[in-house]
PDB file of N, CA and C in Angstrom:
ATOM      1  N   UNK A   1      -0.692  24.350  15.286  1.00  0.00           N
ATOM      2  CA  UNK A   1       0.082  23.246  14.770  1.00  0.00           C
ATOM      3  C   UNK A   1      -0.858  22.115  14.396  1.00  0.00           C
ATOM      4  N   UNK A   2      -0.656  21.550  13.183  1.00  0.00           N
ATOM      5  CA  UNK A   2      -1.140  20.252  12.613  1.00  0.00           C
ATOM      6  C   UNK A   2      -0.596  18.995  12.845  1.00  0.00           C
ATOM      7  N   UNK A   3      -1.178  17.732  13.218  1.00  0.00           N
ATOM      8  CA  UNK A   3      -0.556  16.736  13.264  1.00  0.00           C
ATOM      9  C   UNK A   3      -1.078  16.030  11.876  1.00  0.00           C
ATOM     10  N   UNK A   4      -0.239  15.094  11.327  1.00  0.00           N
ATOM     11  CA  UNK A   4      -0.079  14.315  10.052  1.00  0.00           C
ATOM     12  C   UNK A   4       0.129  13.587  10.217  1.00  0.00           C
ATOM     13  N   UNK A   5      -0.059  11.821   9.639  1.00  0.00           N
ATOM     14  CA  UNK A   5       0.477  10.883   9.606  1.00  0.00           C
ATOM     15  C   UNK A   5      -0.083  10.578   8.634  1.00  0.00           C
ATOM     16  N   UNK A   6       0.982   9.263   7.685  1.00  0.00           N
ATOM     17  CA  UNK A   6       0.820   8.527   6.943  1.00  0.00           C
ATOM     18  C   UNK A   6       1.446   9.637   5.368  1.00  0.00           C
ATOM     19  N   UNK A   7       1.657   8.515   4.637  1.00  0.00           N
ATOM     20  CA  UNK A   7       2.157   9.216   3.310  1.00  0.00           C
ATOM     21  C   UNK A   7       1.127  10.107   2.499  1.00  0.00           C
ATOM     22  N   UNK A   8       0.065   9.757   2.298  1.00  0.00           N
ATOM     23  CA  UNK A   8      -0.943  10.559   1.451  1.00  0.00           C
ATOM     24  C   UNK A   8      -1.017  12.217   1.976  1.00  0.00           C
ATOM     25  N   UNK A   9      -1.186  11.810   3.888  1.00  0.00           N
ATOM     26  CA  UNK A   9      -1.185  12.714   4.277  1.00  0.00           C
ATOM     27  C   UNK A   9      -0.056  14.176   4.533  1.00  0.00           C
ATOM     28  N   UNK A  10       0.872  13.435   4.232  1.00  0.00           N
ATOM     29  CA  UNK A  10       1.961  14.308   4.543  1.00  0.00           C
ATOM     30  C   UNK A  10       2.615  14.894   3.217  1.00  0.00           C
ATOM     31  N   UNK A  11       1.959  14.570   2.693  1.00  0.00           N
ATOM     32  CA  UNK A  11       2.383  14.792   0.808  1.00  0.00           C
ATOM     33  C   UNK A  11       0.883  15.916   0.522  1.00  0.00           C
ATOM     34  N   UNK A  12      -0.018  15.880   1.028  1.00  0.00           N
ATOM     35  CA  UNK A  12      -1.216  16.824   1.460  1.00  0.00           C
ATOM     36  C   UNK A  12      -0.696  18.020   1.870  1.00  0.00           C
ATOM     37  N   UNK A  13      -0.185  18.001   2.995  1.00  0.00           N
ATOM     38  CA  UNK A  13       0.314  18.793   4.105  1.00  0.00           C
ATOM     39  C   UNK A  13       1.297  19.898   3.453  1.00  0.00           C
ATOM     40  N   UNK A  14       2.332  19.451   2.641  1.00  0.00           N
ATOM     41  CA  UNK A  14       3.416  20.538   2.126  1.00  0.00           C
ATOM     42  C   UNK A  14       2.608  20.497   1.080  1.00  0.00           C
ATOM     43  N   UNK A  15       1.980  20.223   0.044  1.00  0.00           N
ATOM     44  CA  UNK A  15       0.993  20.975  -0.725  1.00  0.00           C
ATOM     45  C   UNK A  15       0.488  22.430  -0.338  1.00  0.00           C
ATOM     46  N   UNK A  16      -0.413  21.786   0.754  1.00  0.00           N
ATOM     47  CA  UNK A  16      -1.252  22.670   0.858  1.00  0.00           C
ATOM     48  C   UNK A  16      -0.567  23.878   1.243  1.00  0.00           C
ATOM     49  N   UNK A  17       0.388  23.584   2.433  1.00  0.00           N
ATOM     50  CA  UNK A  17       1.056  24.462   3.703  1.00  0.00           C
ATOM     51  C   UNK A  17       2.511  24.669   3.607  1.00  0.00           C
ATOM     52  N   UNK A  18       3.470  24.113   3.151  1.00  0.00           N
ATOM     53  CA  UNK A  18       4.496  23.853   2.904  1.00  0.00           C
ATOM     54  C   UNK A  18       5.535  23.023   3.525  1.00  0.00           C
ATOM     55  N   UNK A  19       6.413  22.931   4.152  1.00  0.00           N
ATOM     56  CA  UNK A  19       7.079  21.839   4.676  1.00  0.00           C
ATOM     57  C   UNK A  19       7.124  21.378   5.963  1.00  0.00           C
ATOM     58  N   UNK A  20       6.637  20.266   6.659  1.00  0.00           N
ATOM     59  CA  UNK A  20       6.894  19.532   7.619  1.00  0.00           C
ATOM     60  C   UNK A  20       7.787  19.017   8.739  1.00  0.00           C
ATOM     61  N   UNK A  21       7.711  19.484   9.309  1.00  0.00           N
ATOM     62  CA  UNK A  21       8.696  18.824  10.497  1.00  0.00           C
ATOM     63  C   UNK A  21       7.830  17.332  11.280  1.00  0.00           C
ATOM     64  N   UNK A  22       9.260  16.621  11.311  1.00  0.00           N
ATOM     65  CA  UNK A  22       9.257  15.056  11.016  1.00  0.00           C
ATOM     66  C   UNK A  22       9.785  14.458  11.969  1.00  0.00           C
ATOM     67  N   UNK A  23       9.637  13.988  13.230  1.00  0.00           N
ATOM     68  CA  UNK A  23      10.187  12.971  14.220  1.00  0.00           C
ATOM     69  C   UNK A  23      10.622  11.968  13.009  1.00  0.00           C
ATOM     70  N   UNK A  24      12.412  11.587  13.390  1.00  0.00           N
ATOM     71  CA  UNK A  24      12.690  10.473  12.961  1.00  0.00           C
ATOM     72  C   UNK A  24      13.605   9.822  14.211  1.00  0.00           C
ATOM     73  N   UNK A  25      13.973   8.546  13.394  1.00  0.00           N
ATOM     74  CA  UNK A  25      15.256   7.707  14.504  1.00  0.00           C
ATOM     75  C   UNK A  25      16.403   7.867  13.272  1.00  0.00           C
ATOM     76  N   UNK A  26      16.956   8.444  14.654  1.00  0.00           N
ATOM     77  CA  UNK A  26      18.602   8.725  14.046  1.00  0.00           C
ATOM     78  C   UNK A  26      19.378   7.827  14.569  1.00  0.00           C
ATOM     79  N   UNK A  27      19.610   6.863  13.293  1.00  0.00           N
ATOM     80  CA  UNK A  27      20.687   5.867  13.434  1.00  0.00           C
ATOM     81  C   UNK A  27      22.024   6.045  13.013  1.00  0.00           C
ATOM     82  N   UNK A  28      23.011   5.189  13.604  1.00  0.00           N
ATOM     83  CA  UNK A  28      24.109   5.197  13.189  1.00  0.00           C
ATOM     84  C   UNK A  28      24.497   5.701  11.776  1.00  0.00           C
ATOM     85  N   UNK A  29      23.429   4.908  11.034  1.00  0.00           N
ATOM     86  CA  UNK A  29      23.575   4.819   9.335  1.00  0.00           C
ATOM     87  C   UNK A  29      23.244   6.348   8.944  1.00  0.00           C
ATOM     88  N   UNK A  30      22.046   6.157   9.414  1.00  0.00           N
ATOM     89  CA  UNK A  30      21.534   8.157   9.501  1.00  0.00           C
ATOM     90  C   UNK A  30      22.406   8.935   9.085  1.00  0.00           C
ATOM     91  N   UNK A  31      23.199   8.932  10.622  1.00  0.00           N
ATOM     92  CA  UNK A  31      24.140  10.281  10.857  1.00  0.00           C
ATOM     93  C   UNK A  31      25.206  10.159   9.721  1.00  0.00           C
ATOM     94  N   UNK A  32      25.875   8.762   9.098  1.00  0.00           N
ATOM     95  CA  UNK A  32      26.712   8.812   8.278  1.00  0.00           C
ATOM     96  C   UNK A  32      26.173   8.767   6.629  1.00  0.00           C
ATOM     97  N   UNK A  33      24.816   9.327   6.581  1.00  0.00           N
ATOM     98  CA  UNK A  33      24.362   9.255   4.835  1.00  0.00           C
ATOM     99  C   UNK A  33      25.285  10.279   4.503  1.00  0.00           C
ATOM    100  N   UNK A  34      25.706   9.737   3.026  1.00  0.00           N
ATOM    101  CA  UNK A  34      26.517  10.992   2.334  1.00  0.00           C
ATOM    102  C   UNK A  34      25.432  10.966   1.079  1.00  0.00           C
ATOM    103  N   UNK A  35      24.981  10.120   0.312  1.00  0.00           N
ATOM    104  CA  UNK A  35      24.619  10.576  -0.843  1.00  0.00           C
ATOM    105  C   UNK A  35      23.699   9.190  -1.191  1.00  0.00           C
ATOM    106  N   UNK A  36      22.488   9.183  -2.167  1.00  0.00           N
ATOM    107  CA  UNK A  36      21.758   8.155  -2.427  1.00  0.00           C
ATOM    108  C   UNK A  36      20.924   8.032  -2.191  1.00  0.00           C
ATOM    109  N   UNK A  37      19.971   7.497  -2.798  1.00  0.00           N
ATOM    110  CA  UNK A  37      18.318   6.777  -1.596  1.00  0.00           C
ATOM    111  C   UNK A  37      19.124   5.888  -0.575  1.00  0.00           C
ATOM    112  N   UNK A  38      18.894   6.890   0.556  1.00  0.00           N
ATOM    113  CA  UNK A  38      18.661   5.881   1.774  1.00  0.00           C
ATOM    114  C   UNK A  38      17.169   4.635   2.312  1.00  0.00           C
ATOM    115  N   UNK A  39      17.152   3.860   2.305  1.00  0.00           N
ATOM    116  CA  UNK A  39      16.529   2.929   2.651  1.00  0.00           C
ATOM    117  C   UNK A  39      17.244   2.216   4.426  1.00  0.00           C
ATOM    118  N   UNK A  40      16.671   2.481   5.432  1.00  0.00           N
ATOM    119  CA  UNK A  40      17.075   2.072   6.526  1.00  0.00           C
ATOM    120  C   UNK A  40      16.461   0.201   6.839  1.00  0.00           C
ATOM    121  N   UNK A  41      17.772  -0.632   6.881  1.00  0.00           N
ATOM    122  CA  UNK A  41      17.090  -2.006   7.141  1.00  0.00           C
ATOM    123  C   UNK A  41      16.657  -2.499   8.677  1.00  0.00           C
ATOM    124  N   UNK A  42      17.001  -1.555   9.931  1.00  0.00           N
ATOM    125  CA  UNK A  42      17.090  -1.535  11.046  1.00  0.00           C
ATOM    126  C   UNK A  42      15.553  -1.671  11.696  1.00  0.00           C
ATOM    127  N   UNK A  43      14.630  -1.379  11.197  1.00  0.00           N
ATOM    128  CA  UNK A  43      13.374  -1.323  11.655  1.00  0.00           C
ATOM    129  C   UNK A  43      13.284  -0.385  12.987  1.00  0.00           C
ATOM    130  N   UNK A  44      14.525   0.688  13.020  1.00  0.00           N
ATOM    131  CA  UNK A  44      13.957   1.713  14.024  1.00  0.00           C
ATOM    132  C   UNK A  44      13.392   2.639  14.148  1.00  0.00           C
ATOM    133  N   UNK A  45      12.521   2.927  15.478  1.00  0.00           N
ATOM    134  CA  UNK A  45      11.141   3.761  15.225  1.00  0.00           C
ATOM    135  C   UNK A  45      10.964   3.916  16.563  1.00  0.00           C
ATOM    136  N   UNK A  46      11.867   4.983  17.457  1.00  0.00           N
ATOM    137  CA  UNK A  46      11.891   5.857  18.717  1.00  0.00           C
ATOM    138  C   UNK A  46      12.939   7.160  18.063  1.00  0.00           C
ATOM    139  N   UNK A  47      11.443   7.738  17.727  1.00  0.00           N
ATOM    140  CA  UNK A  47      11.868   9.140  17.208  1.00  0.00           C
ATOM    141  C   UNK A  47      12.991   9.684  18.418  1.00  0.00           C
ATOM    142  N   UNK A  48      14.130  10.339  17.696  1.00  0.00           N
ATOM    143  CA  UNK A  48      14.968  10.681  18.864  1.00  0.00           C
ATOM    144  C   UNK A  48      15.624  12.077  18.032  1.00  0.00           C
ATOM    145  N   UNK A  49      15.020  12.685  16.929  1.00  0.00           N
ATOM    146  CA  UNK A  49      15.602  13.512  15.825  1.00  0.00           C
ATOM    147  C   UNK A  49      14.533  14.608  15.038  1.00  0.00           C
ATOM    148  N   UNK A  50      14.892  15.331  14.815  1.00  0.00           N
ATOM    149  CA  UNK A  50      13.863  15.942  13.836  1.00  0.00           C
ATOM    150  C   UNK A  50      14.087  16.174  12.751  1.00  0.00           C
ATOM    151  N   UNK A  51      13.725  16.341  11.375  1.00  0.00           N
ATOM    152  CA  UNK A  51      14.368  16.608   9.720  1.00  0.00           C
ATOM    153  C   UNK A  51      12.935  17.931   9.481  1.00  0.00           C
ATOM    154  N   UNK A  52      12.998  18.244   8.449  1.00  0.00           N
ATOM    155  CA  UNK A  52      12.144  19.130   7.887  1.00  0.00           C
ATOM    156  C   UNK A  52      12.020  18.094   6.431  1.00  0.00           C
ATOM    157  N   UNK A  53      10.471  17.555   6.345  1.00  0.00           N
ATOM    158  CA  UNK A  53      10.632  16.856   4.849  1.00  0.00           C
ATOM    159  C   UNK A  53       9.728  17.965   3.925  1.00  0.00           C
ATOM    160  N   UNK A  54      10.295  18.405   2.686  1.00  0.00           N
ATOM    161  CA  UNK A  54       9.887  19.485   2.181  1.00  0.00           C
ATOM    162  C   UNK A  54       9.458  19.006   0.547  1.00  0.00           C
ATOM    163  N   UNK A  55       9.507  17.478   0.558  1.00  0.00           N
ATOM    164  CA  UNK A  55       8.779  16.875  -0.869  1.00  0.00           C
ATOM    165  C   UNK A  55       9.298  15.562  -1.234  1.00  0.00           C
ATOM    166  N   UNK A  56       9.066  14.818  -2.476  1.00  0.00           N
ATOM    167  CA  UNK A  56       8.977  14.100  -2.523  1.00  0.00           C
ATOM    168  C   UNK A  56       9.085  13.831  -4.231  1.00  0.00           C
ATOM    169  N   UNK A  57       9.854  12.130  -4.251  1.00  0.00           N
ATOM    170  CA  UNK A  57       9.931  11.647  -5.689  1.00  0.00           C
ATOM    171  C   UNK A  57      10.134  10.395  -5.982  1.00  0.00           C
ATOM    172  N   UNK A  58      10.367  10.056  -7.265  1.00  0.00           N
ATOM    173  CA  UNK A  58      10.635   8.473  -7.232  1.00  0.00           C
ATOM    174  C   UNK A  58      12.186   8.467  -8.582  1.00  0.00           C
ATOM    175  N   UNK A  59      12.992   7.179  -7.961  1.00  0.00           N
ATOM    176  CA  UNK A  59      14.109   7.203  -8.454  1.00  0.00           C
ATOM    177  C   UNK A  59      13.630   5.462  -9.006  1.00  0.00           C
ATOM    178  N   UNK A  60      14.025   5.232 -10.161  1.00  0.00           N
ATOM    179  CA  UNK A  60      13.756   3.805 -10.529  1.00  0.00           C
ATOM    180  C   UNK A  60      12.888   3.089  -9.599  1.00  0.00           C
ATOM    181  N   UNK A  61      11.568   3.805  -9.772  1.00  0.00           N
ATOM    182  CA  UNK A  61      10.573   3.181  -9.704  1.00  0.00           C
ATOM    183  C   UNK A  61      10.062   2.960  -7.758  1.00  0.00           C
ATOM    184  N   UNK A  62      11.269   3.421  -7.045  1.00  0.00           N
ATOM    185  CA  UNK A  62      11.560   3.490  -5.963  1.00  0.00           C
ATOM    186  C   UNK A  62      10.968   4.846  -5.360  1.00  0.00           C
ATOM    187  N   UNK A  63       9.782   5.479  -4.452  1.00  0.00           N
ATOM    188  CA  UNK A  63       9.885   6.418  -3.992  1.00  0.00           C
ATOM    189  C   UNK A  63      10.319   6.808  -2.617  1.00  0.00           C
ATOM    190  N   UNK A  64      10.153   8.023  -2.864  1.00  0.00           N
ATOM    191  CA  UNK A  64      11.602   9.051  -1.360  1.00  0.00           C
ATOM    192  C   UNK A  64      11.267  10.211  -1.238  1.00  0.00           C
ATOM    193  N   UNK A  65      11.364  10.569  -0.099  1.00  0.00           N
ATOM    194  CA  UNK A  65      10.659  11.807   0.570  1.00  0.00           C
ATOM    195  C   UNK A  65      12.004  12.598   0.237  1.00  0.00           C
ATOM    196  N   UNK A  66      12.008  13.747   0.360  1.00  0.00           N
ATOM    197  CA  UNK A  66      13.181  14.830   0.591  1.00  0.00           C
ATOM    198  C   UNK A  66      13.005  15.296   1.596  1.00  0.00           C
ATOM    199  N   UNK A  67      14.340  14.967   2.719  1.00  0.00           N
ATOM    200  CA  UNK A  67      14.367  16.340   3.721  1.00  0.00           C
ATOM    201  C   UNK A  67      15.658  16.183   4.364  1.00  0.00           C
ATOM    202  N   UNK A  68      15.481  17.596   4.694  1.00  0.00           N
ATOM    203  CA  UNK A  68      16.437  18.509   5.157  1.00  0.00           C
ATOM    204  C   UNK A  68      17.056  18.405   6.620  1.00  0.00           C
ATOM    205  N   UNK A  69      17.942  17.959   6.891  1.00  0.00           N
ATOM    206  CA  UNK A  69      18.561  17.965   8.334  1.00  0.00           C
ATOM    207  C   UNK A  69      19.245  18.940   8.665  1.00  0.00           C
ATOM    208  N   UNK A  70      19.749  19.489  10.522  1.00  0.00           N
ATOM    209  CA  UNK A  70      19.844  20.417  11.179  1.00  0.00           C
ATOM    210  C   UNK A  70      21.675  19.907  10.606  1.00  0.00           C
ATOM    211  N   UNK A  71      22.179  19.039  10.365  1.00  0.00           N
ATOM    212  CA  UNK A  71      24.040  18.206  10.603  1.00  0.00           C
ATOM    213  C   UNK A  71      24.536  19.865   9.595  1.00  0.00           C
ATOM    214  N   UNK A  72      24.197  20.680   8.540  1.00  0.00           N
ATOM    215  CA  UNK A  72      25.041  21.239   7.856  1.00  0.00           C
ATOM    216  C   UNK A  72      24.971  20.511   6.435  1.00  0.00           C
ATOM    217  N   UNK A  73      25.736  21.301   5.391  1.00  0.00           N
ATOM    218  CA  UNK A  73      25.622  21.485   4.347  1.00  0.00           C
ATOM    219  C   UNK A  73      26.785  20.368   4.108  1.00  0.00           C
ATOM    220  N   UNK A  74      27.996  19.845   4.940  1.00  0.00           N
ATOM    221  CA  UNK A  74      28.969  18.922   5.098  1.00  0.00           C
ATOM    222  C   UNK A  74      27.719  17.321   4.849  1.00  0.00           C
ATOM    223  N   UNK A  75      26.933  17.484   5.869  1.00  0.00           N
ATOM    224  CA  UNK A  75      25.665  15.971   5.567  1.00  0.00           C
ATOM    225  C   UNK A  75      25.295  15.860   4.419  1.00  0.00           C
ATOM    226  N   UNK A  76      25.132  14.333   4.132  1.00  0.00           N
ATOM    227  CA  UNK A  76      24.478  14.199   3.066  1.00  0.00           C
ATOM    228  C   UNK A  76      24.674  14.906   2.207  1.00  0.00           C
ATOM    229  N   UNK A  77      23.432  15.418   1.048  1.00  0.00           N
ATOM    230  CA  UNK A  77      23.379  15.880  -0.074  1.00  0.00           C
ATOM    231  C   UNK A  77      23.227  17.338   0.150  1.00  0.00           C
ATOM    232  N   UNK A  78      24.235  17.938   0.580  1.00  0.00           N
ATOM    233  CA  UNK A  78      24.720  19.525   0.938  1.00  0.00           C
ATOM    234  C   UNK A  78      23.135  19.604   1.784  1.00  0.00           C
ATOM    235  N   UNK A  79      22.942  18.943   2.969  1.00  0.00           N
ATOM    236  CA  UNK A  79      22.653  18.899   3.923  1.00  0.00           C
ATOM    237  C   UNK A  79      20.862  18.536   3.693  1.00  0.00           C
ATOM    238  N   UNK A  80      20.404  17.759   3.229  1.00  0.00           N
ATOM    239  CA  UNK A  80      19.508  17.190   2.827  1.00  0.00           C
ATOM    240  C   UNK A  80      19.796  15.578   2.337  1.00  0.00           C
ATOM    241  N   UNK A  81      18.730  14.750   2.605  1.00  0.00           N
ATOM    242  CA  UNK A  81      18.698  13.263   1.926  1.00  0.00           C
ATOM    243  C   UNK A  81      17.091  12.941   0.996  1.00  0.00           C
ATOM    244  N   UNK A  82      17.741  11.930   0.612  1.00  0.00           N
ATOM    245  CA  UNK A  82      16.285  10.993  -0.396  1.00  0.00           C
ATOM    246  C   UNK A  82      16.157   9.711   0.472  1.00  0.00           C
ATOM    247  N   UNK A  83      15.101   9.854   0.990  1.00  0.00           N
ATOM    248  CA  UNK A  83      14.751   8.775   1.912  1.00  0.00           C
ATOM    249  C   UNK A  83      13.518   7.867   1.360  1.00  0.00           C
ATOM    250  N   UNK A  84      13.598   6.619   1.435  1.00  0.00           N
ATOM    251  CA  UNK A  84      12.804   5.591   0.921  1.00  0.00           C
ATOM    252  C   UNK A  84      11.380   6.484   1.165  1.00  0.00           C
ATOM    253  N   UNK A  85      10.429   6.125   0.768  1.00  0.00           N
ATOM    254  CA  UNK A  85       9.021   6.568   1.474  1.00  0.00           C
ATOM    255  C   UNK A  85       8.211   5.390   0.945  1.00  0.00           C
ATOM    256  N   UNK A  86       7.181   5.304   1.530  1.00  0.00           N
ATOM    257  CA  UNK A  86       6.017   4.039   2.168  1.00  0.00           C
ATOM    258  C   UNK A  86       6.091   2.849   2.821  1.00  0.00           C
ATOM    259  N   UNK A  87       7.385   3.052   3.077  1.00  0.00           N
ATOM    260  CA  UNK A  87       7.828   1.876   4.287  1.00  0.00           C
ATOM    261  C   UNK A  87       7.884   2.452   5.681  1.00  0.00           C
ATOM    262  N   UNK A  88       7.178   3.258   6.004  1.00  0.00           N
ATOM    263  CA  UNK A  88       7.714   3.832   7.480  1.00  0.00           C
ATOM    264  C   UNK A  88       9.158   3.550   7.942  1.00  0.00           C
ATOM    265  N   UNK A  89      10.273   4.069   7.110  1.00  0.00           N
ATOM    266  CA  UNK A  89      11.618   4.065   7.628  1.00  0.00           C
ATOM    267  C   UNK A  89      11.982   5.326   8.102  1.00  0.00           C
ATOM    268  N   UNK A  90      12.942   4.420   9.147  1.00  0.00           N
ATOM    269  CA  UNK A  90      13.599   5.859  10.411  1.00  0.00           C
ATOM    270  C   UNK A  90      11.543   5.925  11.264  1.00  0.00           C
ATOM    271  N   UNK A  91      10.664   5.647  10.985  1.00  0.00           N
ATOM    272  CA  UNK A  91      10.012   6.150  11.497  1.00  0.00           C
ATOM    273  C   UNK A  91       8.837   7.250  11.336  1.00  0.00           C
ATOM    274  N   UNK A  92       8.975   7.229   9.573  1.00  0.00           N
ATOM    275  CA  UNK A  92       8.193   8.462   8.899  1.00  0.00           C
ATOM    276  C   UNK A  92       6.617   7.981   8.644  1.00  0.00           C
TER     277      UNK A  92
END
């Protein structure tokens, strides 16, 4: 097992190897994403969750990791989200 941190690095990582498993904080807001870039304003960061992040993009100029949560295909974006990226949100 590899440890990773930071964005360059973890955008390295599923390159090279393929997708990542990701300590996050699962917040309230978390558990209820249905659809969108999530951006978390909470500043929480006691990983209490795990996601699989399997890539990455930018939406108006805004970038966001992709990944995949354990909730079902009912979560989010048939069971995946777009999560802000280079702000360490949730903890990434």
């Amino acid at each position: 097992m590899v440890s990773v941190g930071g964005e360059q690095a973890i955008a390295e990582e599923i390159n090279n190897s393929g997708p990542v498993v990701c300590g996050i904080s699962a917040t309230e807001e978390f558990k209820a994403y249905s659809k969108g870039l999530f951006e978390d304003k909470s500043g929480a960061n006691n990983h209490n969750h795990y996601v699989v992040v399997y890539g990455w993009g930018e939406e108006n100029g805004k970038k966001y990791w992709l990944l995949q949560n354990s909730y079902g295909p009912t979560w989010g974006e048939e069971g995946s989200m777009r999560i802000r990226r280079g702000n360490n949100n949730l903890g990434i």
